[in-house]
N, C-alpha and C. Protein backbone atom coordinates (compact mmCIF):
# COMPACT_ATOMS: atom_id res chain seq x y z
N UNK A 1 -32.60 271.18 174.41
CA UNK A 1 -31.35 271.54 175.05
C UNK A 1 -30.68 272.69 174.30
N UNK A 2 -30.62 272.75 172.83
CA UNK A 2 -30.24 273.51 172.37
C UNK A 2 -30.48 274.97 172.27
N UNK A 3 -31.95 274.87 172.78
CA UNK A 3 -32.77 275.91 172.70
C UNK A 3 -32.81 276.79 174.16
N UNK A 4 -32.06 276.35 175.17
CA UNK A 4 -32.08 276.39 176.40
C UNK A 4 -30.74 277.22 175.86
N UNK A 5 -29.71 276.35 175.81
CA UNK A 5 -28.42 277.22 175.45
C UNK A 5 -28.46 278.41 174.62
N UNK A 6 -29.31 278.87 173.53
CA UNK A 6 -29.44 279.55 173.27
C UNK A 6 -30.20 281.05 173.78
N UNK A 7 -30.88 280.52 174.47
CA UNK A 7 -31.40 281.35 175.38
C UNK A 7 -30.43 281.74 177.30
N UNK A 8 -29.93 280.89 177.71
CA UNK A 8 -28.81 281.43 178.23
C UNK A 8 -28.26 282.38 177.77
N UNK A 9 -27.83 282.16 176.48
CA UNK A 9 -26.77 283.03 176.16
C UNK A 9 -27.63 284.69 175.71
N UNK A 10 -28.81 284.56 175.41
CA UNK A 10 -29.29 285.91 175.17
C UNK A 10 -29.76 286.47 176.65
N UNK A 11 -29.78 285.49 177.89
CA UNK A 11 -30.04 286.06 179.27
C UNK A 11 -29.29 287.43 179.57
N UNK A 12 -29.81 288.29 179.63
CA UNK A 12 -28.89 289.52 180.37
C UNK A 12 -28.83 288.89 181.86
N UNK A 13 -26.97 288.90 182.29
CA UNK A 13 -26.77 288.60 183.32
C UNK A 13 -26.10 289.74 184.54
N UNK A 14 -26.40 289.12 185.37
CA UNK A 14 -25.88 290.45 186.79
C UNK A 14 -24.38 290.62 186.64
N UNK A 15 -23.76 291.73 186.38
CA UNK A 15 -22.10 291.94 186.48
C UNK A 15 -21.37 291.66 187.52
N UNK A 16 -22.03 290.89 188.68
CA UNK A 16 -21.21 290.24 189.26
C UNK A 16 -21.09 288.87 188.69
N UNK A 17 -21.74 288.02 187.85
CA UNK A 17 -21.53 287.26 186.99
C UNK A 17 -20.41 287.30 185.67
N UNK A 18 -20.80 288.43 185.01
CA UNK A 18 -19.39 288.57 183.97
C UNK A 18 -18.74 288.78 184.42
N UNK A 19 -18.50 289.36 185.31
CA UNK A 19 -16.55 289.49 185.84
C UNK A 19 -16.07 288.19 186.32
N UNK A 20 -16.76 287.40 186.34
CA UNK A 20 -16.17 285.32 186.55
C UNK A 20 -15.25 284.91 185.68
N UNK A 21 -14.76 284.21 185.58
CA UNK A 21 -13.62 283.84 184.52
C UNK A 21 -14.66 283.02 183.79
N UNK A 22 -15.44 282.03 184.24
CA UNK A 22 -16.57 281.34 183.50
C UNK A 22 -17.83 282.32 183.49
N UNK A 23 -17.84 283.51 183.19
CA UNK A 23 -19.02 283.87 183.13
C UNK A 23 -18.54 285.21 182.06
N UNK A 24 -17.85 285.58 182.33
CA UNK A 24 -17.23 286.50 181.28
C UNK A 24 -17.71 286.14 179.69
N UNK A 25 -18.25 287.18 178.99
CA UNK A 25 -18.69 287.14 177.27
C UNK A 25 -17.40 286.82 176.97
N UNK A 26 -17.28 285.91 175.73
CA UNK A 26 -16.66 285.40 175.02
C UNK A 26 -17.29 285.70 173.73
N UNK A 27 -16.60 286.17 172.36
CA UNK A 27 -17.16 286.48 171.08
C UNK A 27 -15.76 285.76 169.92
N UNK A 28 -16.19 285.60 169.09
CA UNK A 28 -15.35 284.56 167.81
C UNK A 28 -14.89 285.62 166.90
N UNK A 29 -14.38 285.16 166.24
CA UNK A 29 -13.75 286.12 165.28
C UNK A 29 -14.74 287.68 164.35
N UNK A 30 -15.89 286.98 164.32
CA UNK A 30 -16.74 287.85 163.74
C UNK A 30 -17.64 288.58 164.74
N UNK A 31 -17.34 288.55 166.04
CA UNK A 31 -17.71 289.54 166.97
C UNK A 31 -19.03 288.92 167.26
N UNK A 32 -19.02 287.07 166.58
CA UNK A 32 -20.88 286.85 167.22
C UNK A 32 -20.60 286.14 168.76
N UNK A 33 -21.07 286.74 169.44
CA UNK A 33 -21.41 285.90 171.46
C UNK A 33 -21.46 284.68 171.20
N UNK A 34 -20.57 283.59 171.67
CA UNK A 34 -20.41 282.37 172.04
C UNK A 34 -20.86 282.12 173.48
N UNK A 35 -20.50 283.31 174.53
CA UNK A 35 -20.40 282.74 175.88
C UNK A 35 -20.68 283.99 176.56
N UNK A 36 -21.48 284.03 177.52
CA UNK A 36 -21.77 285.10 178.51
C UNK A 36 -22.81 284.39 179.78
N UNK A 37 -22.39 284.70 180.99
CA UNK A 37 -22.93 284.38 182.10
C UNK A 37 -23.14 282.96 182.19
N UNK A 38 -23.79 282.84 182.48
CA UNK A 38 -24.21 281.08 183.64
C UNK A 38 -23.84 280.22 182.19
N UNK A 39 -23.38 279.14 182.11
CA UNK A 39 -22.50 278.33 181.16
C UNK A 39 -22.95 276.95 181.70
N UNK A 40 -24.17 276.04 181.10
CA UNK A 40 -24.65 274.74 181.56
C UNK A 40 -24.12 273.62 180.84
N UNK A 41 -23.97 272.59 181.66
CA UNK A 41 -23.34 271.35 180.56
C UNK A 41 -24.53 270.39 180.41
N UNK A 42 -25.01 270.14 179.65
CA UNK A 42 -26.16 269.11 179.20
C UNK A 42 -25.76 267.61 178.28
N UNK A 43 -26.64 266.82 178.68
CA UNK A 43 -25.87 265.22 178.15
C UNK A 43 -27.28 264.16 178.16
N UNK A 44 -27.42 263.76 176.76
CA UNK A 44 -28.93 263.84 176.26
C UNK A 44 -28.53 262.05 175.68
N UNK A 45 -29.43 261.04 176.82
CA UNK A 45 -29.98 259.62 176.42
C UNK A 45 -31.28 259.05 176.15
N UNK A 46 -31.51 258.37 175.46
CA UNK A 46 -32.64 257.66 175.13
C UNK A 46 -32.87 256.45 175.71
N UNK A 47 -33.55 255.82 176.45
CA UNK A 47 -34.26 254.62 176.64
C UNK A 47 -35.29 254.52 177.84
N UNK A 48 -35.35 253.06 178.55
CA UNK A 48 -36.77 253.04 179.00
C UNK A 48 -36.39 253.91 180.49
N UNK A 49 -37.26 253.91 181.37
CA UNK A 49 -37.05 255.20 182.68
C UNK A 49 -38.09 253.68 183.74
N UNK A 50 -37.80 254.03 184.60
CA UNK A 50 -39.02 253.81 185.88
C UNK A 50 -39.21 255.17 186.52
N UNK A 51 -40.88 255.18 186.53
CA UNK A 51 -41.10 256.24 187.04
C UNK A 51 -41.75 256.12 188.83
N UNK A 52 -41.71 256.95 189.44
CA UNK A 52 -42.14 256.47 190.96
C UNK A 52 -42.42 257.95 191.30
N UNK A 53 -44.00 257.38 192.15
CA UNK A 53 -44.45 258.86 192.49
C UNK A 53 -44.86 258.72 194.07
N UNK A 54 -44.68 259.50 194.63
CA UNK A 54 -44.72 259.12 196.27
C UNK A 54 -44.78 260.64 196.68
N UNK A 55 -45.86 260.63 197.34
CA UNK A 55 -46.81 261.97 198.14
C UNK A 55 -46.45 263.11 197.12
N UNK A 56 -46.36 262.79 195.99
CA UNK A 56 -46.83 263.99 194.68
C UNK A 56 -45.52 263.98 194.28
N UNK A 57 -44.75 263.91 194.58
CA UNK A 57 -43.02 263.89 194.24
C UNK A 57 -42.87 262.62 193.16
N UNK A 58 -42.24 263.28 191.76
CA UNK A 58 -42.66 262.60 190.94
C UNK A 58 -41.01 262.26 190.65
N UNK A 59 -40.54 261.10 190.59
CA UNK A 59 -38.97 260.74 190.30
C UNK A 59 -38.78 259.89 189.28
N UNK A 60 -37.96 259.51 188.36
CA UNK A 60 -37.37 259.17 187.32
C UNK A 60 -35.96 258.68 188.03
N UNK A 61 -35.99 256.81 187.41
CA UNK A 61 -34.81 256.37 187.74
C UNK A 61 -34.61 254.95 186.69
N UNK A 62 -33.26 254.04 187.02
CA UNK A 62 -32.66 253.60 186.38
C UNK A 62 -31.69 253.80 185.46
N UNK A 63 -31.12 252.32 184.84
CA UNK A 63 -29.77 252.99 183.99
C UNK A 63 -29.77 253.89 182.91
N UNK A 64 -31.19 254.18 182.00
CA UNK A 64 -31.08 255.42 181.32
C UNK A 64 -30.50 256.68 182.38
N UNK A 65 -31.56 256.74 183.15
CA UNK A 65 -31.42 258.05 183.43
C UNK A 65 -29.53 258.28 184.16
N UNK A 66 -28.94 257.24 184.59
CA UNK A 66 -27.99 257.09 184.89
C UNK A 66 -26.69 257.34 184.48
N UNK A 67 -27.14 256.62 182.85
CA UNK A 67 -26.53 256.67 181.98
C UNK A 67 -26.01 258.70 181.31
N UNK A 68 -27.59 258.88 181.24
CA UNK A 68 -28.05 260.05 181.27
C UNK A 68 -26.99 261.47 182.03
N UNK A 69 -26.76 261.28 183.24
CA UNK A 69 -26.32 261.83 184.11
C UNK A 69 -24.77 262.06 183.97
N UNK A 70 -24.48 260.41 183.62
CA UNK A 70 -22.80 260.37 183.60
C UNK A 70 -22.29 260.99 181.98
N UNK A 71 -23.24 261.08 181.27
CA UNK A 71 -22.97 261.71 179.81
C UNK A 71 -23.17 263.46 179.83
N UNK A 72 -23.76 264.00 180.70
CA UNK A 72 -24.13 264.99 181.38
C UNK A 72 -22.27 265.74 181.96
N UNK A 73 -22.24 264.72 183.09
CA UNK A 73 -20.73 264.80 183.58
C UNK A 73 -19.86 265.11 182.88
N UNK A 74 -19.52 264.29 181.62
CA UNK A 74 -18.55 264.63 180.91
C UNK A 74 -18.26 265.72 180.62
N UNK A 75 -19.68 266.79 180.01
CA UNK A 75 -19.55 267.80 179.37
C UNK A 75 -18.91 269.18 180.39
N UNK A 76 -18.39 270.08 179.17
CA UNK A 76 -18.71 271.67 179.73
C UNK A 76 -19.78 272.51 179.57
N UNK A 77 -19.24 273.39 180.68
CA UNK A 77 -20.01 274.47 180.69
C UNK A 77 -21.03 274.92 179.36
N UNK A 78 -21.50 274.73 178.90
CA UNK A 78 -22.00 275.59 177.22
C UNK A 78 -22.51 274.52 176.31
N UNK A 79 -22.21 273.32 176.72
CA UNK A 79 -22.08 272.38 175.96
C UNK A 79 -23.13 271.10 176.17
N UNK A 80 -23.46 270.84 174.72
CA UNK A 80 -23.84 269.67 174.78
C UNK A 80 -23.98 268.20 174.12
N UNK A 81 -23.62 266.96 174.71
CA UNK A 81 -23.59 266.18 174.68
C UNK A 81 -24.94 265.06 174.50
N UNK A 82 -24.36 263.83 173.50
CA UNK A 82 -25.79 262.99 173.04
C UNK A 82 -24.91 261.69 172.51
N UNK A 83 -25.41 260.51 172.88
CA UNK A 83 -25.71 259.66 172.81
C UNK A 83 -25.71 258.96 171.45
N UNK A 84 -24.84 258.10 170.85
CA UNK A 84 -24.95 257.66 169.97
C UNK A 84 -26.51 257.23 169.40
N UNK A 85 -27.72 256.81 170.41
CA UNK A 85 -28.91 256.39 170.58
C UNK A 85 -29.65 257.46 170.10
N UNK A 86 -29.25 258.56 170.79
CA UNK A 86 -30.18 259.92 170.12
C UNK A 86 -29.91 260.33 168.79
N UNK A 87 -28.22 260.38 168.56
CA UNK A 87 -28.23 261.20 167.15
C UNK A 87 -28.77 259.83 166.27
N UNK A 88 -29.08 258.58 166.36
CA UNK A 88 -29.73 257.49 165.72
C UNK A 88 -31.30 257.92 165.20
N UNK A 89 -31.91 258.80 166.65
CA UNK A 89 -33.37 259.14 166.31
C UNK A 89 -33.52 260.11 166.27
N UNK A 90 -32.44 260.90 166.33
CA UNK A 90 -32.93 262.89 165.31
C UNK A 90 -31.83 262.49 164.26
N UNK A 91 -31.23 262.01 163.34
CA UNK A 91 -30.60 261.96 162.59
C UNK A 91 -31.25 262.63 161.40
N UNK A 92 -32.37 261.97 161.29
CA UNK A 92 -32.99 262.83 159.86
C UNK A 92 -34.01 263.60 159.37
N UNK A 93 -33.59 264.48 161.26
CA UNK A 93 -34.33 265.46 161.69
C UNK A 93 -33.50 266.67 161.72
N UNK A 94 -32.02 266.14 162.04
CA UNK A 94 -31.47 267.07 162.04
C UNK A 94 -30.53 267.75 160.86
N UNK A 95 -31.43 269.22 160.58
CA UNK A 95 -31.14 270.28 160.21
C UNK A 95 -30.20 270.79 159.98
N UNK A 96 -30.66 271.65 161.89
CA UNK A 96 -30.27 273.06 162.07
C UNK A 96 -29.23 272.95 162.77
N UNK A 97 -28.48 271.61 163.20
CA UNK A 97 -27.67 271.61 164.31
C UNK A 97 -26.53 270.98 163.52
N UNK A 98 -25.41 270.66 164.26
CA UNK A 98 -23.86 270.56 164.22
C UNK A 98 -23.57 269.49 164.65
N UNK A 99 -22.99 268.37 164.87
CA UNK A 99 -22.59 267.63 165.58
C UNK A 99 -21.12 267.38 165.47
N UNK A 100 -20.20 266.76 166.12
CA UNK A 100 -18.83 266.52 165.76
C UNK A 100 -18.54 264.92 166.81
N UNK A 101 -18.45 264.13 166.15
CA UNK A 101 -17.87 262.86 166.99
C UNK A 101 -17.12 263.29 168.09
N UNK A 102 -17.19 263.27 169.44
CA UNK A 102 -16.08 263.58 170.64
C UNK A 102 -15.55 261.79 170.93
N UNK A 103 -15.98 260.94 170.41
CA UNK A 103 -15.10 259.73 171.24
C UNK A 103 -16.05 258.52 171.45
N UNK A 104 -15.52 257.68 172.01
CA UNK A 104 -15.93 256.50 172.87
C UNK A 104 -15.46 256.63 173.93
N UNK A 105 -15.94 256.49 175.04
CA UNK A 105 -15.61 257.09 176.58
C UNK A 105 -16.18 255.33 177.34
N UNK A 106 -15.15 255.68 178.23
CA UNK A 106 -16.04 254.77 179.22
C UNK A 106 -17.11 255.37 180.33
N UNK A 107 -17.85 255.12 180.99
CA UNK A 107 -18.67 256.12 181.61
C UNK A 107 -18.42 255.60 182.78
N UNK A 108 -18.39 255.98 184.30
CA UNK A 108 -18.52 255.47 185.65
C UNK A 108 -19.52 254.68 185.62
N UNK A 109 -19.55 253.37 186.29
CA UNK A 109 -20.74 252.72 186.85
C UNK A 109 -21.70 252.02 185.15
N UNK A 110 -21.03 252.11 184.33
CA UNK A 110 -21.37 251.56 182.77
C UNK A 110 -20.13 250.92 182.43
N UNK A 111 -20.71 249.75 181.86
CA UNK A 111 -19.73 248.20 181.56
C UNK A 111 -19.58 248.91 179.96
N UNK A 112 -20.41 249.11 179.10
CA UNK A 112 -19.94 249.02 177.56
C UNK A 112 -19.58 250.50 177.42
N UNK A 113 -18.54 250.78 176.87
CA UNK A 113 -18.18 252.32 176.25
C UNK A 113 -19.10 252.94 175.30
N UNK A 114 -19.36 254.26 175.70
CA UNK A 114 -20.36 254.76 174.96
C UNK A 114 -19.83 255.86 174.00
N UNK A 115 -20.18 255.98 172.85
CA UNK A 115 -20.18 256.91 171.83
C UNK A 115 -20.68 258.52 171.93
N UNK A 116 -20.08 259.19 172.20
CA UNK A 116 -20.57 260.73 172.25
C UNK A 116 -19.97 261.50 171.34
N UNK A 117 -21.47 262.10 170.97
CA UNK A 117 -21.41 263.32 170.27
C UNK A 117 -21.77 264.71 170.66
N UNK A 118 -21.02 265.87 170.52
CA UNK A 118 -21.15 267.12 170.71
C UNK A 118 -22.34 268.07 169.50
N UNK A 119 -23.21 268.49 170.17
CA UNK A 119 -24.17 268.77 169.26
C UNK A 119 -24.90 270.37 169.42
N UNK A 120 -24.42 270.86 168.65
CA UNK A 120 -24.70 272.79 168.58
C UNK A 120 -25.31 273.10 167.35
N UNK A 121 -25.98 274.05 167.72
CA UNK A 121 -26.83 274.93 166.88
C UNK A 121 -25.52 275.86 165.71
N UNK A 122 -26.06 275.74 164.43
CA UNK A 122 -24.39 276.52 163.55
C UNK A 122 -24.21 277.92 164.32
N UNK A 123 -25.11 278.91 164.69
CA UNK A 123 -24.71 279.93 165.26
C UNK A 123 -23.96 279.85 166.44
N UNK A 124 -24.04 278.54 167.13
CA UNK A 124 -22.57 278.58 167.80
C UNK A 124 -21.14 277.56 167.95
N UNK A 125 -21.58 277.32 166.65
CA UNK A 125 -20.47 276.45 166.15
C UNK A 125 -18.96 276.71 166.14
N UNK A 126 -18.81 277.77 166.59
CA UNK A 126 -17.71 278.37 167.07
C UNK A 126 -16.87 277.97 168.10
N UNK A 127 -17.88 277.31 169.04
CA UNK A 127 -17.57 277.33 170.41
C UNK A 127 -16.61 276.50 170.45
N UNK A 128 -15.45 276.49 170.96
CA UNK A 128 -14.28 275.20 171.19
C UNK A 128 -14.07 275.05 172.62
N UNK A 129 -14.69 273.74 172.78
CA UNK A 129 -14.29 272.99 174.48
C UNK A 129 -12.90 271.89 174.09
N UNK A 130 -12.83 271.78 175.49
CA UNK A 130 -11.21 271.10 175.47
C UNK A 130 -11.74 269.41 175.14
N UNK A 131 -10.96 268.65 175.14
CA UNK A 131 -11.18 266.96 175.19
C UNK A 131 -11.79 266.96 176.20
N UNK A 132 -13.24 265.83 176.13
CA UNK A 132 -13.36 265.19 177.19
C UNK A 132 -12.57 264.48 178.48
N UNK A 133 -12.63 264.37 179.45
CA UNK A 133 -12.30 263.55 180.12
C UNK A 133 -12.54 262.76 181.17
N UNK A 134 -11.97 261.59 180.54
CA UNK A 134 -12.76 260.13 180.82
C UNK A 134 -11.73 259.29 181.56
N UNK A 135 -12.69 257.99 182.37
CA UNK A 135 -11.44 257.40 182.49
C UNK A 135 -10.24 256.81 181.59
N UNK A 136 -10.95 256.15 180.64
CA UNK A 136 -10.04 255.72 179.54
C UNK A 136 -10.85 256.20 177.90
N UNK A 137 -10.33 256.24 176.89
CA UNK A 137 -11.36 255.97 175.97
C UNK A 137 -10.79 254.88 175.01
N UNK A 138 -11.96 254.78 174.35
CA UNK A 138 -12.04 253.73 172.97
C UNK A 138 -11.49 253.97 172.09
N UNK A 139 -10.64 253.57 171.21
CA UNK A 139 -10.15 253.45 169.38
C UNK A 139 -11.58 253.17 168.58
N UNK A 140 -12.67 254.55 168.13
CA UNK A 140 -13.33 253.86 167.41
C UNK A 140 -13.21 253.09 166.03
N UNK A 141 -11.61 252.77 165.70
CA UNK A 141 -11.39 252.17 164.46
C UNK A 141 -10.93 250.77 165.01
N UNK A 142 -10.84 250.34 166.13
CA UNK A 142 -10.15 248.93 166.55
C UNK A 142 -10.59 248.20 168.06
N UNK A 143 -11.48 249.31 169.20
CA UNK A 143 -11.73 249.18 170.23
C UNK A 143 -10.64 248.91 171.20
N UNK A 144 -9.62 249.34 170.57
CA UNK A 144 -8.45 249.28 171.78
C UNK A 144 -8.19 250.26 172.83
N UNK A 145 -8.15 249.90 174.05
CA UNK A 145 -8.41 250.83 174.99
C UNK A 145 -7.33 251.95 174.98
N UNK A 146 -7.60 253.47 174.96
CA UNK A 146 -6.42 254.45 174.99
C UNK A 146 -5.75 254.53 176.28
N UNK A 147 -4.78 255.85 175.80
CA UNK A 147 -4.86 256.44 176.88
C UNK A 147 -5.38 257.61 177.64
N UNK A 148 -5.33 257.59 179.49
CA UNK A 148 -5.89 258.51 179.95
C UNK A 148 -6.23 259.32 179.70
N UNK A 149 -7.17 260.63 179.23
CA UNK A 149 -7.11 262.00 178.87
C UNK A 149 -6.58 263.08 180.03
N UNK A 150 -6.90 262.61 181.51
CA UNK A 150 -6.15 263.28 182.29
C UNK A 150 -4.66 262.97 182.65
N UNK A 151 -4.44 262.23 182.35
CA UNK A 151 -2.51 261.74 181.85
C UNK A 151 -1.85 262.91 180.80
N UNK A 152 -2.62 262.26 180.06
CA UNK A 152 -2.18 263.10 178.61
C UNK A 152 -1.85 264.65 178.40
N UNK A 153 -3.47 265.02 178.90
CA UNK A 153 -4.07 266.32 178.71
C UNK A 153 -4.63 266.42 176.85
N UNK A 154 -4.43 265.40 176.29
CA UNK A 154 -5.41 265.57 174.87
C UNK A 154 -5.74 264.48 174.22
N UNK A 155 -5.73 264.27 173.11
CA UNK A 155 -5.94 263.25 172.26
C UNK A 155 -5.65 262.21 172.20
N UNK A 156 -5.31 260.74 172.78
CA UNK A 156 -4.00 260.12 172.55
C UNK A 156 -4.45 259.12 171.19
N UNK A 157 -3.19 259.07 170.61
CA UNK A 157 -3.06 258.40 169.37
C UNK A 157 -2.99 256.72 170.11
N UNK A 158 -3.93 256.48 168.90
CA UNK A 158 -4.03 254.64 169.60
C UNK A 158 -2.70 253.64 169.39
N UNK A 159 -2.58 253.20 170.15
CA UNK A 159 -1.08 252.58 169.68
C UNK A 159 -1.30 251.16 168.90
N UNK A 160 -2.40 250.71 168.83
CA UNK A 160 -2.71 249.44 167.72
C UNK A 160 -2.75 249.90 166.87
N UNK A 161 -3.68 250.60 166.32
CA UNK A 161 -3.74 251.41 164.70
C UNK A 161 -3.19 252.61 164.23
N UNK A 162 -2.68 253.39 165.59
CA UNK A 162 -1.92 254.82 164.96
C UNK A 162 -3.24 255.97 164.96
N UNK A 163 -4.54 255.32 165.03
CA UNK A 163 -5.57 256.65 164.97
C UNK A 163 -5.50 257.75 165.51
């Protein structure tokens, strides 16, 4: 995934693309490209799949991939998202990359709140997306349910523990 985003971003794109408000180059203080043209959101789970193949059409289903999808959702444009499950099995693999805790989220159509992490390559560690938003999220210091992020518009401080 990472490697995908990175290569987006070296895509030379058509100038009817940069003149987009989401497609427009974006550069950080030191003049390195964060953002230019097509801007994908990616959201990366681990577990078992059913696979089903019918007149060569090869499909992938169940609650991974489900799961998969709605962690996908969350994200922006540029960005990507993983699974408490994954950073478990690249943990001490990973290097070259960045991660930053984004939350406990509840996900649509998922009973237990899931843990996401935001995960970039350091060359674009720069990049700043806004808060997720979820229906509710988690206190990961107490599991007390927050509040809205689309209420709010940011962070909300937990009112059991003050986090």
């Amino acid at each position: 995934a990472m490697d995908v985003q990175v290569a987006l971003l070296r895509q030379v794109w058509p100038d009817w693309l940069l003149r987009q408000d989401n497609g427009k180059e974006v550069v950080d203080q030191n003049c390195l490209r964060l953002f230019a043209g097509l801007r994908v959101r990616m959201g990366l789970h681990v577990g078992p799949t059913t696979l089903d193949i019918d007149g060569g059409v090869i499909d992938y289903f169940g609650p991974t991939v489900n799961k998969t999808a709605r962690v996908e959702g969350m994200g922006y444009g540029g960005q990507v998202l993983i699974t408490s499950d994954v950073l478990e099995q690249i943990d001490e693999k990973l290097t070259d990359y960045v991660t930053e805790d984004v939350g406990t989220h509840l996900l649509k159509g998922i009973k237990e709140p899931e843990q996401l992490y935001s995960i970039q390559r350091p060359e674009l560690s720069s990049r700043v997306f806004p808060p997720l938003q979820s229906k509710a999220v988690m206190c990961g210091k107490c599991a007390q349910e927050m509040v809205c992020f689309k209420c709010e518009g940011d962070r909300p401080e937990c009112p059991k523990c003050s986090r």
